[in-house]
Protein backbone atom coordinates (compact mmCIF):
# COMPACT_ATOMS: atom_id res chain seq x y z
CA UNK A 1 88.80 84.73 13.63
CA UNK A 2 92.67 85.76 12.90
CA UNK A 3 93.26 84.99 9.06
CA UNK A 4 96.89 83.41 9.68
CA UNK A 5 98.82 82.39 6.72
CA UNK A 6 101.81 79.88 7.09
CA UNK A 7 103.55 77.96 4.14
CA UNK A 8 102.73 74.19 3.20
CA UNK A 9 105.36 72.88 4.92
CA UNK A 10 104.77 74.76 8.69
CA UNK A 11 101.13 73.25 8.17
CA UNK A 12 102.66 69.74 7.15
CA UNK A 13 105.41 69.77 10.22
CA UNK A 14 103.28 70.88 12.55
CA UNK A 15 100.25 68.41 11.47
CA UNK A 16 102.63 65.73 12.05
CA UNK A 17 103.73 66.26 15.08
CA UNK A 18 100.44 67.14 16.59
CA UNK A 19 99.77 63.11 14.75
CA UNK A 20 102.41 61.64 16.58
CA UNK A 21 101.27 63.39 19.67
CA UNK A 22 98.34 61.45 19.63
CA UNK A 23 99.63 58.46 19.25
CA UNK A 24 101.81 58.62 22.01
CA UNK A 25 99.57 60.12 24.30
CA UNK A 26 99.75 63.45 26.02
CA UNK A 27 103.08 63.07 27.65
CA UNK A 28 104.40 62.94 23.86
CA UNK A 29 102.51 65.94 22.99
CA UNK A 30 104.23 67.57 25.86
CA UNK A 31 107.37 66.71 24.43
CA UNK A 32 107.22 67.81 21.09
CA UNK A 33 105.78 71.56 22.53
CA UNK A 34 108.82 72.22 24.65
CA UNK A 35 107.80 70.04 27.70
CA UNK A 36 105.09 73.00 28.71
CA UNK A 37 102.31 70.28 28.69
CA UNK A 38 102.44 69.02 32.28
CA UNK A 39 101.41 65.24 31.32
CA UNK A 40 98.93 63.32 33.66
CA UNK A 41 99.17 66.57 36.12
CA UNK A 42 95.95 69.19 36.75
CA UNK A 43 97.71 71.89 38.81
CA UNK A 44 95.36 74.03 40.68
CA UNK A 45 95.64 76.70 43.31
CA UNK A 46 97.38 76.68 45.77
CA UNK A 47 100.54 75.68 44.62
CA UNK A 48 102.51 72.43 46.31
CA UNK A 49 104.77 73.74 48.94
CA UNK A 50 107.74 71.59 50.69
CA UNK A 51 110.02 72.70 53.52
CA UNK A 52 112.80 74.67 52.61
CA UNK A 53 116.09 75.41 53.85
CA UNK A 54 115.98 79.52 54.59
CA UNK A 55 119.80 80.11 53.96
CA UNK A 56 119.17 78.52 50.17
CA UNK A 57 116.67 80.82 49.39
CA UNK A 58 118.53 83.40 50.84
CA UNK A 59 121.27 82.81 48.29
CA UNK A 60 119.22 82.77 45.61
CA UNK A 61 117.20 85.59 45.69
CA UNK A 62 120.65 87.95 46.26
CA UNK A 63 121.77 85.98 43.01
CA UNK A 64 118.64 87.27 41.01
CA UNK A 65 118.72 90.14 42.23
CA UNK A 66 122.29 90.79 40.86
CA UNK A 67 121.17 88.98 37.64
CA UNK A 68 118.69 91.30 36.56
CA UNK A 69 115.44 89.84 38.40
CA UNK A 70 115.90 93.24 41.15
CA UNK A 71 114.17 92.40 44.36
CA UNK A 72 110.67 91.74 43.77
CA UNK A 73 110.98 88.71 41.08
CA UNK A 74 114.09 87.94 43.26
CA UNK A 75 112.18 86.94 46.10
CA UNK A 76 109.52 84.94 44.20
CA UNK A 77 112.30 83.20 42.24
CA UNK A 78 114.96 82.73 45.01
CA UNK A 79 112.06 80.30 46.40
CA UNK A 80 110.64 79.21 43.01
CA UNK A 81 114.08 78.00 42.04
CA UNK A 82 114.32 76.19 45.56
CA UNK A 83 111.18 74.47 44.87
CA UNK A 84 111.57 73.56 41.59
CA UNK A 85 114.49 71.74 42.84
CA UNK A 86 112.48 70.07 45.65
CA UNK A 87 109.01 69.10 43.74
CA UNK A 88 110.01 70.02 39.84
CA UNK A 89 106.66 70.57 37.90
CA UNK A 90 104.62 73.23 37.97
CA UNK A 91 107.79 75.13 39.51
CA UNK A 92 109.92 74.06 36.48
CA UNK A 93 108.71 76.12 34.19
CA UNK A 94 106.89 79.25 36.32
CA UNK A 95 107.68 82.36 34.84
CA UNK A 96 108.97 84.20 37.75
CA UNK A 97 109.28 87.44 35.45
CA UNK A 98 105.86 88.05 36.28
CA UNK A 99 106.90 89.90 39.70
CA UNK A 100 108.91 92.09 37.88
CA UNK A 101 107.08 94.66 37.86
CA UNK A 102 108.04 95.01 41.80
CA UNK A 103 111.09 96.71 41.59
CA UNK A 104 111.43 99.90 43.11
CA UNK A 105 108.46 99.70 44.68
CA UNK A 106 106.45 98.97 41.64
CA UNK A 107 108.32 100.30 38.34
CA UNK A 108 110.45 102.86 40.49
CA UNK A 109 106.87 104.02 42.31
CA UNK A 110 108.31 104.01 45.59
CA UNK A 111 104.97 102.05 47.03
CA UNK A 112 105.25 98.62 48.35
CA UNK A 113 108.28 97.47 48.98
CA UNK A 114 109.62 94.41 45.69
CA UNK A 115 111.00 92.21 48.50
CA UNK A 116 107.78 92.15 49.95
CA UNK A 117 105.43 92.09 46.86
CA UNK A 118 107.80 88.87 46.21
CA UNK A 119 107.52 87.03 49.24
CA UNK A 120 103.74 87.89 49.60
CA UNK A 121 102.81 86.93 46.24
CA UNK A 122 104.91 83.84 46.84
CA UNK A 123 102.50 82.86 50.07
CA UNK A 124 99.57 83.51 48.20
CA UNK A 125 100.16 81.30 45.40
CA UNK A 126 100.76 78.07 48.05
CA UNK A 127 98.32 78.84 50.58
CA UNK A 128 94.91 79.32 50.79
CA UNK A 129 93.25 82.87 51.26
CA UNK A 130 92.48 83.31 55.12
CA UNK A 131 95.48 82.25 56.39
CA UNK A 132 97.80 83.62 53.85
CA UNK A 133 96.69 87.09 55.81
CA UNK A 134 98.23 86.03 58.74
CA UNK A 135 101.18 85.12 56.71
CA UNK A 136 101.88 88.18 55.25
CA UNK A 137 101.15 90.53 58.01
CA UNK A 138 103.98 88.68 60.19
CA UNK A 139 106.61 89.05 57.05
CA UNK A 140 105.68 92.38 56.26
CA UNK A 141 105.09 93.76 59.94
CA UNK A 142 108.70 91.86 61.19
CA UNK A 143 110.50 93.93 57.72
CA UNK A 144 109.27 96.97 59.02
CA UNK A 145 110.46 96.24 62.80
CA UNK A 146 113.80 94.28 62.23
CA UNK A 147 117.55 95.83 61.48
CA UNK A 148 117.62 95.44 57.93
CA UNK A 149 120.04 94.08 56.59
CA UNK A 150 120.20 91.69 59.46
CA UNK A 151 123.45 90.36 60.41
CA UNK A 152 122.86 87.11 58.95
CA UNK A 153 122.19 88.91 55.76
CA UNK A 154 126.04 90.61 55.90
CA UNK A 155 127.93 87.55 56.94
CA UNK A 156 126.15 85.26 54.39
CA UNK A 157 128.18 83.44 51.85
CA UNK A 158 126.83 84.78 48.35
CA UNK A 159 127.75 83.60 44.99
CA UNK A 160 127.75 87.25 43.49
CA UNK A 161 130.15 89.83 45.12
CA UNK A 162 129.73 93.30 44.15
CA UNK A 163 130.16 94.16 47.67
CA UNK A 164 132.12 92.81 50.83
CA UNK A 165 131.66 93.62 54.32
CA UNK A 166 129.03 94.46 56.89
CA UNK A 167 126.46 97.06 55.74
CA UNK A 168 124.52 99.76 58.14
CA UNK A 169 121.33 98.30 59.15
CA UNK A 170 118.32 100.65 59.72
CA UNK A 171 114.34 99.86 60.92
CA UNK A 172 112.24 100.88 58.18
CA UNK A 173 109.09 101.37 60.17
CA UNK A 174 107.30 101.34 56.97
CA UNK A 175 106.75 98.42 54.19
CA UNK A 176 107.34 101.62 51.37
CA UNK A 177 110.33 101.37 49.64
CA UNK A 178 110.32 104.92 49.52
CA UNK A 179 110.31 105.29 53.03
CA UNK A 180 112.85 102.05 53.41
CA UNK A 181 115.40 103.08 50.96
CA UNK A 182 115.41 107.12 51.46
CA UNK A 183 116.15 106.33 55.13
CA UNK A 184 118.61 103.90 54.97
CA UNK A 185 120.39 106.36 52.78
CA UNK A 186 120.58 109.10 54.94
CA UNK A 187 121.86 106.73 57.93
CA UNK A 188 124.33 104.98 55.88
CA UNK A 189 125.41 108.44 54.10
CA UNK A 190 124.66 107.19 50.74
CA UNK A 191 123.00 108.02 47.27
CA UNK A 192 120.28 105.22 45.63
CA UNK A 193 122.57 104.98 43.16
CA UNK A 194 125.61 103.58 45.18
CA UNK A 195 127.05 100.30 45.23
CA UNK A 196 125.91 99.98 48.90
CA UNK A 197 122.63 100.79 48.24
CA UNK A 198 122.21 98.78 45.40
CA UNK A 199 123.93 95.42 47.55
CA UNK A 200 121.45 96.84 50.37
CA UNK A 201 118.28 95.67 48.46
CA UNK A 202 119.87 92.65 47.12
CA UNK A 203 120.83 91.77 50.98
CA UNK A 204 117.29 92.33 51.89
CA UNK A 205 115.40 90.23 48.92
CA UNK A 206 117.99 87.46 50.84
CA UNK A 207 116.32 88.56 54.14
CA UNK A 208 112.63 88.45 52.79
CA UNK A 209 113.18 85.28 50.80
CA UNK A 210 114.85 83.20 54.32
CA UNK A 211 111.92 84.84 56.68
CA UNK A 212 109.54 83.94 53.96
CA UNK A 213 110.64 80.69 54.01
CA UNK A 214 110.75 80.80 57.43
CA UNK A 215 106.94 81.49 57.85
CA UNK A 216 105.94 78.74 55.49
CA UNK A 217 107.93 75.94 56.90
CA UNK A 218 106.18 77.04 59.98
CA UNK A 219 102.98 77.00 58.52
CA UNK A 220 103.24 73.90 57.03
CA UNK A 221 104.41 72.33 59.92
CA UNK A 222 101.60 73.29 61.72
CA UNK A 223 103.50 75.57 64.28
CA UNK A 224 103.21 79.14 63.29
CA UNK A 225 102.61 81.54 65.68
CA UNK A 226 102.10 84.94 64.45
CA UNK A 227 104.19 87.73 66.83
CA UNK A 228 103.52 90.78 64.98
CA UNK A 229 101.26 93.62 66.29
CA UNK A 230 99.98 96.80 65.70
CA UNK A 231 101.98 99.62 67.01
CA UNK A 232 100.75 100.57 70.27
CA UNK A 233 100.20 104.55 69.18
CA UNK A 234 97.78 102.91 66.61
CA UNK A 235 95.27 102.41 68.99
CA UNK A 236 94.82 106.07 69.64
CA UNK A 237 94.15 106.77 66.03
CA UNK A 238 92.48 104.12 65.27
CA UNK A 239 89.97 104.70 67.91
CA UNK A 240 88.07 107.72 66.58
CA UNK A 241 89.22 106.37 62.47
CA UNK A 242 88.54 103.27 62.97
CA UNK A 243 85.31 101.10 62.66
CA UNK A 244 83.97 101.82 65.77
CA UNK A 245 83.58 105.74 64.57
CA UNK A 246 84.76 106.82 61.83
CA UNK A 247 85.43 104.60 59.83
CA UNK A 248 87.62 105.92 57.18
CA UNK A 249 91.01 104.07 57.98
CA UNK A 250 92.70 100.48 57.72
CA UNK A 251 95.80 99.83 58.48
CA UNK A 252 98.56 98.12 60.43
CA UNK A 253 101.14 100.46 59.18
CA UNK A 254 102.63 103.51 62.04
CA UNK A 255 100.22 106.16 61.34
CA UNK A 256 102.57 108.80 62.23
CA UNK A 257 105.35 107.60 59.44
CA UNK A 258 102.88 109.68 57.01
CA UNK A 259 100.80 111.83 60.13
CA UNK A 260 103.46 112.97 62.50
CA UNK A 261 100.99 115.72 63.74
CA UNK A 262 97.81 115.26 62.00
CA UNK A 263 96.04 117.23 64.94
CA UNK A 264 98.31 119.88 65.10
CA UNK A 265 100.56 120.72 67.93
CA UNK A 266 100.23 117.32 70.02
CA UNK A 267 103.60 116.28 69.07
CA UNK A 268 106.37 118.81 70.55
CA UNK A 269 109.48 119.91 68.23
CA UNK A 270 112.66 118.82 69.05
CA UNK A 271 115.75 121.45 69.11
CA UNK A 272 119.64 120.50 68.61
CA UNK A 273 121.56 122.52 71.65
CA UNK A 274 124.61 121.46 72.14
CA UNK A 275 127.81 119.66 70.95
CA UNK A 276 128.66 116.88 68.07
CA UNK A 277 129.00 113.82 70.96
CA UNK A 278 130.96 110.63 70.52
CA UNK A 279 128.74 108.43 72.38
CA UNK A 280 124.85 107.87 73.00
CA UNK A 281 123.36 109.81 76.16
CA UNK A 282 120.30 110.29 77.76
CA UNK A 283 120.60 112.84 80.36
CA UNK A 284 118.09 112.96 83.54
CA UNK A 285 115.03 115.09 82.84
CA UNK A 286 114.46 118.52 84.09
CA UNK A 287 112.95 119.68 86.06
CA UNK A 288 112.24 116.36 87.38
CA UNK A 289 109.71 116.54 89.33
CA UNK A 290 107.66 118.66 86.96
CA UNK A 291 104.59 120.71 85.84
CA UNK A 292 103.23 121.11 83.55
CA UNK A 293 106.48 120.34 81.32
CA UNK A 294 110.38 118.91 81.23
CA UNK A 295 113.13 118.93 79.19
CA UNK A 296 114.46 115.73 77.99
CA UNK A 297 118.05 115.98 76.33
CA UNK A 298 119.90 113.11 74.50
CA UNK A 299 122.53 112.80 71.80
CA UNK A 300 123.33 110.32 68.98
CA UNK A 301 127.61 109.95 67.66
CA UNK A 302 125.98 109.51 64.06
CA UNK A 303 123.20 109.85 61.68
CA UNK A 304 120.61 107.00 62.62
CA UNK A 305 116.58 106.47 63.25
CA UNK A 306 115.98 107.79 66.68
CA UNK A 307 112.68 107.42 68.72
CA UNK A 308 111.54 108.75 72.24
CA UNK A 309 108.60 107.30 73.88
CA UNK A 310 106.77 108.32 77.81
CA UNK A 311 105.16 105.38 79.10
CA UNK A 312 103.22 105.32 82.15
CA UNK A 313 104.33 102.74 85.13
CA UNK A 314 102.40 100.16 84.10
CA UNK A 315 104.48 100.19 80.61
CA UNK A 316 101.57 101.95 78.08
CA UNK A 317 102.49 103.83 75.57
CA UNK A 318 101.69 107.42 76.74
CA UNK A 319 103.12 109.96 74.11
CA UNK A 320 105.72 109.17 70.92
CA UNK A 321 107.64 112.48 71.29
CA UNK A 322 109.39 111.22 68.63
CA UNK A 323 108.49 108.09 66.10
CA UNK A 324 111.12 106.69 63.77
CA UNK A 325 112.34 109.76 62.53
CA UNK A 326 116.13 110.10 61.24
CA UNK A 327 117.89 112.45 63.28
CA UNK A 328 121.75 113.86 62.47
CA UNK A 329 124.23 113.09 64.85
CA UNK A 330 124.23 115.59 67.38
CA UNK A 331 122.53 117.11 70.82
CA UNK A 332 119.10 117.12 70.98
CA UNK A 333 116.22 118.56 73.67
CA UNK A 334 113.05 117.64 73.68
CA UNK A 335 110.19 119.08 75.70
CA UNK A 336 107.43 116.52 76.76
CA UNK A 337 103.97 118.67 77.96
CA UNK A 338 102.53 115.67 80.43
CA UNK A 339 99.99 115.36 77.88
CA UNK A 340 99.19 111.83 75.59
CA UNK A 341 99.59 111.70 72.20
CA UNK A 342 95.44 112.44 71.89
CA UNK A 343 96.37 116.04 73.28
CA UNK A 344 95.16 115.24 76.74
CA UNK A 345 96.35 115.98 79.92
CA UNK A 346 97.86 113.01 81.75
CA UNK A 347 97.41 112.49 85.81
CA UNK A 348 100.02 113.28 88.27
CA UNK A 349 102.27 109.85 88.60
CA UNK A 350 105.80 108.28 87.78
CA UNK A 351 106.39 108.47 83.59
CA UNK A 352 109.25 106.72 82.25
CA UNK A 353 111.00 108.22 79.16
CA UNK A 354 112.49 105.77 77.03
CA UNK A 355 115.27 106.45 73.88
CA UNK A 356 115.64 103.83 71.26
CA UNK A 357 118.03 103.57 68.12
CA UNK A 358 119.45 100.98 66.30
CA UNK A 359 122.31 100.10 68.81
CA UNK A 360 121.38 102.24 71.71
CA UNK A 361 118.13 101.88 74.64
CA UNK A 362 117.75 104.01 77.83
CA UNK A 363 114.77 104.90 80.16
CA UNK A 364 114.32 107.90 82.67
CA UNK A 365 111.75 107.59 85.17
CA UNK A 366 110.22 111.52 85.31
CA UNK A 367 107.62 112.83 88.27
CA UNK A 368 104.46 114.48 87.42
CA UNK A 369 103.49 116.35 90.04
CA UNK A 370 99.90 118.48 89.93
């Protein structure tokens, strides 16, 4: 054991205090230690849980943020500190530091995303382990589909302004904050180490903290219903990786955001020809009807996330010419082979060819004629 010296009179105080402690019972002793003793309480996993109000937390995790706690503790605390309120002990006195190590995607790794690593470690300490799953896949599948920040996120009233007005919003497609931040900058035109960027994050620990909030009530309640799913072009990878065959892959993240073309030459490149436009346009096909290929052309005004999709008729995902990928503003033509994204040849029919962004949908119906 430690050889620990301390004088006569540490030994002396602290002996009687620990004295009076038990004469007064543990709730004394708890006292005289800083009030860390919870008295009469055994706390055990999960956590107590209450409902919430979303906009609260929301608050409160942008003010962490800006107070040093960065996204991932901001999260965990924004709620923390709503609960404490709500139930007190053992949320009085929960270090929230602990999720600290989130920021940046773990200690400026770029992996998992702090806002999530806050709001997922916050459902696992309240819940128990199967349906905390559930949980987490909805908060972390809807922050990789959703318009980040969302517009509730730039019109909230926060208590610390560094900056005001509306901020570009982007769809991550990925729960990496390498991935989420690096593209956001590029649409928004900005360095990491901008103002904007930096209110970005702190916008989005607001949005993570209210949806996480969100799902709990809900699950709580007795009324969540989970709406996330895989991405549709999973399914085609996952069918010769997954545990059927191969075995080798988990996942619910796009496999494309890290394998745009893991088979080589499936996915066709996509050429700027033309002029810098001032509004969105998808342009018929040509030559429509076609085989074996056609030229789809479309422009963007600005710098944004851009993806182009062939279904069939009955609305299946047929080939992701291109998937979440940030495109400069400008012309663009893309050629589509009439094969699916499995390099196969598709069968004569009606293909629809649809363009999203973040403020901008069209479809084309194209003829494949054999």
């Amino acid at each position: 054991m430690e050889n620990k010296q301390i004088s006569r009179k540490n030994f002396l105080t602290n002996t009687s205090k620990y004295a009076v402690g038990a004469a007064v019972g543990i709730g004394g002793l708890g006292l005289l230690t800083g009030g860390k003793t919870f008295a009469n309480q055994n706390f055990s996993w999960p956590y107590p849980y209450q409902a919430l109000d979303p906009e609260k937390a929301r608050v409160k995790a942008h003010t962490l943020y800006w107070n040093g706690k960065d996204c991932a503790a901001g999260v965990f605390g924004g709620i923390a500190q709503c609960l404490a309120e709500a139930i007190g002990d053992p949320w009085t006195n929960f270090p929230i530091e602990i999720m600290l190590f989130g920021r940046g995607g773990g200690a400026s790794w770029g992996s998992i995303c702090g806002a999530l690593n806050g709001g997922a470690a916050l459902i696992s300490l309240v819940t128990e382990k199967d349906p905390s799953t559930n949980l987490i896949n909805e908060l972390w599948g809807w922050a990789s589909t959703t318009n980040l920040p969302t517009d509730a996120a730039n019109a909230a009233n926060y208590e610390v302004i560094k900056y005001s007005g509306a901020l570009q919003q982007n769809i991550s497609g990925s729960p990496l904050c390498h991935a989420s931040v690096s593209q956001w900058c590029m649409v928004a035109n900005k360095k990491v180490g901008d103002i904007e960027r930096k209110e970005r994050c702190a916008r989005l620990a607001g949005d993570l903290a209210a949806k996480t909030v969100e799902i709990l009530n809900a699950h709580f309640a007795s009324t969540f219903v989970p709406t996330f799913v895989d991405p549709t072009s999973n399914a085609i990878c996952m069918g010769c990786h997954g545990s059927a065959v191969a075995n080798n892959v988990m996942t619910h993240m796009e496999c494309k955001t890290c394998h745009p073309d893991a088979h080589g030459g499936i996915y066709t490149a996509v050429a700027e020809v033309g002029e810098l436009p001032t509004d969105y346009r998808l342009d018929n096909a040509y030559p429509n009807p076609f085989n074996p290929s056609t030229n789809i052309r479309f422009a963007i005004p600005k710098s944004e996330k851009v993806r182009l999709e062939v279904y069939d008729i009955r609305g299946r995902m047929v080939s992701s010419i291109i998937d979440s990928e940030v495109f400069a503003a400008g012309t663009y033509e893309a050629k589509w082979d009439g094969r699916n994204n499995a390099g196969e040849s598709v069968a004569s029919g009606i293909y629809l060819a649809r363009l999203t962004t973040g403020e901008f949908m069209k479809t084309i119906k194209m003829n494949l004629i054999k």
